[in-house]
Each structure stands twice: as structure tokens, then as C-alpha cells.
Protein backbone atom coordinates (compact mmCIF):
# COMPACT_ATOMS: atom_id res chain seq x y z
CA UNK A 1 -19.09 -104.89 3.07
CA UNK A 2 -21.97 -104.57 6.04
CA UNK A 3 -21.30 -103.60 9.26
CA UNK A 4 -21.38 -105.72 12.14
CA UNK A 5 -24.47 -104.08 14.24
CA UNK A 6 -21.58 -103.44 17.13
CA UNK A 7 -19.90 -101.44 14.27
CA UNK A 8 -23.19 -99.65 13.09
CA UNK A 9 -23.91 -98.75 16.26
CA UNK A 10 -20.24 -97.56 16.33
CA UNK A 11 -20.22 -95.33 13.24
CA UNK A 12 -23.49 -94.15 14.31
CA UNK A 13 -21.99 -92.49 17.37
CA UNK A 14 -18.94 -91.24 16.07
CA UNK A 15 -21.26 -89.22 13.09
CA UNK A 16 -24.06 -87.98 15.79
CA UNK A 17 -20.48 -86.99 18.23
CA UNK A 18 -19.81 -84.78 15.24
CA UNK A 19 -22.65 -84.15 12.92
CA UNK A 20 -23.27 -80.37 14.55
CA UNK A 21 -19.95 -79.20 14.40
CA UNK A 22 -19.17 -76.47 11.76
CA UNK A 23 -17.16 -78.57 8.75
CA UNK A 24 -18.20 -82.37 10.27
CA UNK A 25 -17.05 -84.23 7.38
CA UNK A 26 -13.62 -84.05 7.75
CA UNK A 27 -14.07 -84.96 11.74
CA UNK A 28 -16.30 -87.70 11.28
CA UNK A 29 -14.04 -88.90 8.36
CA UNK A 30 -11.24 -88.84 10.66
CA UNK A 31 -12.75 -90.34 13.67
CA UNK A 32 -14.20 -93.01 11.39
CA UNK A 33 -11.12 -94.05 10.33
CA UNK A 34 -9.14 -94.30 13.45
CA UNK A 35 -11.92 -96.44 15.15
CA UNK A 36 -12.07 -98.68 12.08
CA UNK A 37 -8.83 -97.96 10.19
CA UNK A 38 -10.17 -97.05 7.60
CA UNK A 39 -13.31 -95.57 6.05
CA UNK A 40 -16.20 -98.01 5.86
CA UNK A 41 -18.13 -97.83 2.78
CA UNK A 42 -21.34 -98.87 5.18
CA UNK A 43 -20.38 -95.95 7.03
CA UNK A 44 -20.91 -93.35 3.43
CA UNK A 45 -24.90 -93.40 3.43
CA UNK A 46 -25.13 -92.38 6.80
CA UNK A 47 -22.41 -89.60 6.58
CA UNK A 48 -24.95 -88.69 3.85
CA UNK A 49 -27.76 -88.95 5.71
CA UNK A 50 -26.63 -87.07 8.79
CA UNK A 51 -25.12 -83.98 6.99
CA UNK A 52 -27.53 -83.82 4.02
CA UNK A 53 -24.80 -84.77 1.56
CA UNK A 54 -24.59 -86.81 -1.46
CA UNK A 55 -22.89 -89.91 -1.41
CA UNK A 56 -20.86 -88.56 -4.65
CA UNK A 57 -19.73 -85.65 -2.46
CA UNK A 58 -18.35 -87.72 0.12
CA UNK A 59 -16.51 -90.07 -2.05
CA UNK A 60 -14.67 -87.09 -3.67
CA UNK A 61 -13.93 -86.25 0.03
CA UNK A 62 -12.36 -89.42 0.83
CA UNK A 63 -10.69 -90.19 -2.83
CA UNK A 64 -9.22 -86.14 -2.57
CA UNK A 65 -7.53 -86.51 0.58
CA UNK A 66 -4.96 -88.98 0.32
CA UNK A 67 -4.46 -90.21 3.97
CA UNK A 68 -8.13 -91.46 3.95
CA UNK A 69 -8.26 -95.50 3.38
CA UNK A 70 -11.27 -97.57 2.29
CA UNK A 71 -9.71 -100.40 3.60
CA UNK A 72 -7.44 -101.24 6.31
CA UNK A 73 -3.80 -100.53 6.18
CA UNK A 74 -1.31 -103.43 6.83
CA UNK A 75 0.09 -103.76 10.40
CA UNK A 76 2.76 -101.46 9.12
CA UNK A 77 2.94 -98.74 6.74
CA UNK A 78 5.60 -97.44 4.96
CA UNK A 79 5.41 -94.17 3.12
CA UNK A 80 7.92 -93.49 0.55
CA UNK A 81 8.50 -89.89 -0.72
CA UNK A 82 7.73 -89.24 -4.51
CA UNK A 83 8.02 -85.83 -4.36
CA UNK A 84 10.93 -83.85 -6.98
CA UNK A 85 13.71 -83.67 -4.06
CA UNK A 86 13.29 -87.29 -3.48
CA UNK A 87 13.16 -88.12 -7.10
CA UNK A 88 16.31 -85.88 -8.12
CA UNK A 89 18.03 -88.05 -5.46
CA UNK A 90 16.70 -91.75 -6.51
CA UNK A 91 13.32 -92.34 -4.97
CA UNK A 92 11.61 -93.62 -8.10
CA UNK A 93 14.52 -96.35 -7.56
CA UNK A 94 13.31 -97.02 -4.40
CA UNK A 95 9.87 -96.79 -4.85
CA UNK A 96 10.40 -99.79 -7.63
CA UNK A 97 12.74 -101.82 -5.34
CA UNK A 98 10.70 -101.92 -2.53
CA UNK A 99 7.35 -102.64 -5.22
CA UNK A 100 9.11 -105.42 -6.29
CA UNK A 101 10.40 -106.35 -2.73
CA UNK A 102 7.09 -106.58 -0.83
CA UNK A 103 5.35 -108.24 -4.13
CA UNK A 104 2.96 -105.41 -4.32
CA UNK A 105 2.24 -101.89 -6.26
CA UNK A 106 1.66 -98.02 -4.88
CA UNK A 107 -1.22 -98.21 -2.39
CA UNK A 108 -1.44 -101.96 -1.85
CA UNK A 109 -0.88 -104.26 1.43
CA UNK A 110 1.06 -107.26 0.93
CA UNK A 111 -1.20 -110.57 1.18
CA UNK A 112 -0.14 -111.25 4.81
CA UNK A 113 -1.33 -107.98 5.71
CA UNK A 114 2.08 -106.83 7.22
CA UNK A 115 2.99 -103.84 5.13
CA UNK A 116 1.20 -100.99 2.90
CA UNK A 117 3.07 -99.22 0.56
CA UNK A 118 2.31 -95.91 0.34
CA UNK A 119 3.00 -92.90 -1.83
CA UNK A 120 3.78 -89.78 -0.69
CA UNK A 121 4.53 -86.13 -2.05
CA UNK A 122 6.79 -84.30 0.37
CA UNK A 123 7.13 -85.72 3.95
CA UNK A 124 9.08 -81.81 4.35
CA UNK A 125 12.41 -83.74 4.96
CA UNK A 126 13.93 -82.85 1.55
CA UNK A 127 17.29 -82.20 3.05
CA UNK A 128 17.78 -85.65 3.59
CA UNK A 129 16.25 -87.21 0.57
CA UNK A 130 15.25 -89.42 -0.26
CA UNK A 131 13.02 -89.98 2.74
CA UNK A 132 10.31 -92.63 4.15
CA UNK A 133 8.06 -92.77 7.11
CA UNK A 134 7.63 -95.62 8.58
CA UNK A 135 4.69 -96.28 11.17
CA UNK A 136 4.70 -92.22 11.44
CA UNK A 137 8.55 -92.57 12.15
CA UNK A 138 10.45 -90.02 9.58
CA UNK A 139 13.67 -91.85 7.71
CA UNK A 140 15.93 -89.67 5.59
CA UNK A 141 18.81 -90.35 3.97
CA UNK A 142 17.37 -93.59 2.51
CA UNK A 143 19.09 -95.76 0.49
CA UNK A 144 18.35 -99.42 -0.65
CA UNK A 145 20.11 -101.09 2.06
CA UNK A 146 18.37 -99.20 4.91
CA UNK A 147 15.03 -99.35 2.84
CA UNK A 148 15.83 -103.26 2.96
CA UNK A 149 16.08 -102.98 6.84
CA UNK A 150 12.91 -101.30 6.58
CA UNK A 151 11.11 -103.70 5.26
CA UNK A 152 13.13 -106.58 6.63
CA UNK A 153 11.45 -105.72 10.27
CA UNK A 154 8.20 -104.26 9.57
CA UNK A 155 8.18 -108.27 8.47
């Protein structure tokens, strides 16, 4: 999708704020996305431009790193731990319940834009798995009934 020429002019600065630093991709990729919430596909050719890279380099930037979106997250988001210490204690139960919950799969925002589902491998709170994060808020010791109050107000 095109940019709106306020949001051109928008990317623009945040890649010539960081184009000359040592390593800008990751920078401008992060500024990007917390002006826009995510990262604009508009915004790849002139990442390209500005630090002589290919557009196929940046994409395997943005598709490596995991936290990078190329599309706006829901007003919430709710990470769910997939790593083995969650899964030994009954995350891929979770993970499935709250799938079939919000209506949607790994990755995806519900229609009314409220909640992304997100996967996850280690939030570091193993000794309390399975664990969640919810708006960058760390939940352990998560079962279905407190993943259900989760959900119930991020709605």
C-alpha cells in the first residue's frame, strides 16, 4: 500500500535520522515501526535506496527478526510462549484454545482489530510456565481460565 505524502515524508526522516549510523538497518527498522506500527512495505525501496541495499536483503531482515510486523498489530497483543518449558507444561493447549477463542491462527489480528496472537519462543519466565505477555506485561503460571481473562479484557 502507498504512503500518504505526510507518511513519506515521515519515513523519509526517520531513514536520513539514521542512514549514517554504523548498522542503520536495524535502527531505521525499528524506528519505522514504532512511528507506523509496523514496517511499511512503501518504506523497503527507500531503506534500499538510502543504504545501498537490495530490497531482497531487507526483506530477509524484517521476515528473520520476528518482532518486526508488515502490518499493524491489533490494539492488543498477546504473546503466548511456544518454547519446550511451556510446551512440557501445556502451552500447545493454550496456544489452540486461545486460536480457536479469538477466531484466528499464529500471527493474525482478529477482524475487529482488538487482539494479535502472537508466537513466541522463550519469554525467559520458564519457571512459571506456561507463560504469556500481554501488551509487554509478563503472565506466568497460565492456565485456560486466566488465558480466558486475558482475552476476555484485551476485548
Amino acid at each position: 500500500m502507498p504512503f500518504e505524502a505526510w507518511e513519506e515524508q515521515r519515513a523519509q526522516d526517520i531513514i536520513a535520522a539514521h542512514a549514517g549510523e554504523s548498522g542503520a538497518t536495524l535502527p531505521i527498522l525499528h524506528a519505522l515501526q514504532e512511528a507506523f506500527g509496523c514496517v511499511p512495505e512503501a518504506a523497503v525501496p527507500m531503506i534500499a535506496d538510502a543504504l545501498n541495499l537490495s530490497r531482497a536483503e531487507l526483506h530477509g531482515v524484517v521476515t528473520f527478526y520476528h518482532d518486526f510486523r508488515r502490518a499493524p498489530p491489533g490494539r492488543h497483543v498477546l504473546k503466548l510462549c511456544r518454547a519446550e518449558a511451556c510446551q512440557s507444561m501445556g502451552a500447545d493447549g493454550l496456544g489452540a484454545h486461545a486460536c480457536a477463542r479469538l477466531g484466528i491462527g499464529w500471527g493474525e489480528t482478529t477482524f475487529d482489530g482488538r487482539v494479535t496472537l502472537d508466537p513466541v519462543y522463550c519469554l525467559g519466565l520458564c519457571a512459571t510456565a506456561p507463560s504469556a505477555m500481554i501488551d509487554g506485561r509478563p503472565v506466568g503460571r497460565l492456565n485456560q481460565s486466566r488465558l480466558d481473562a486475558l482475552i476476555e479484557a484485551a476485548q
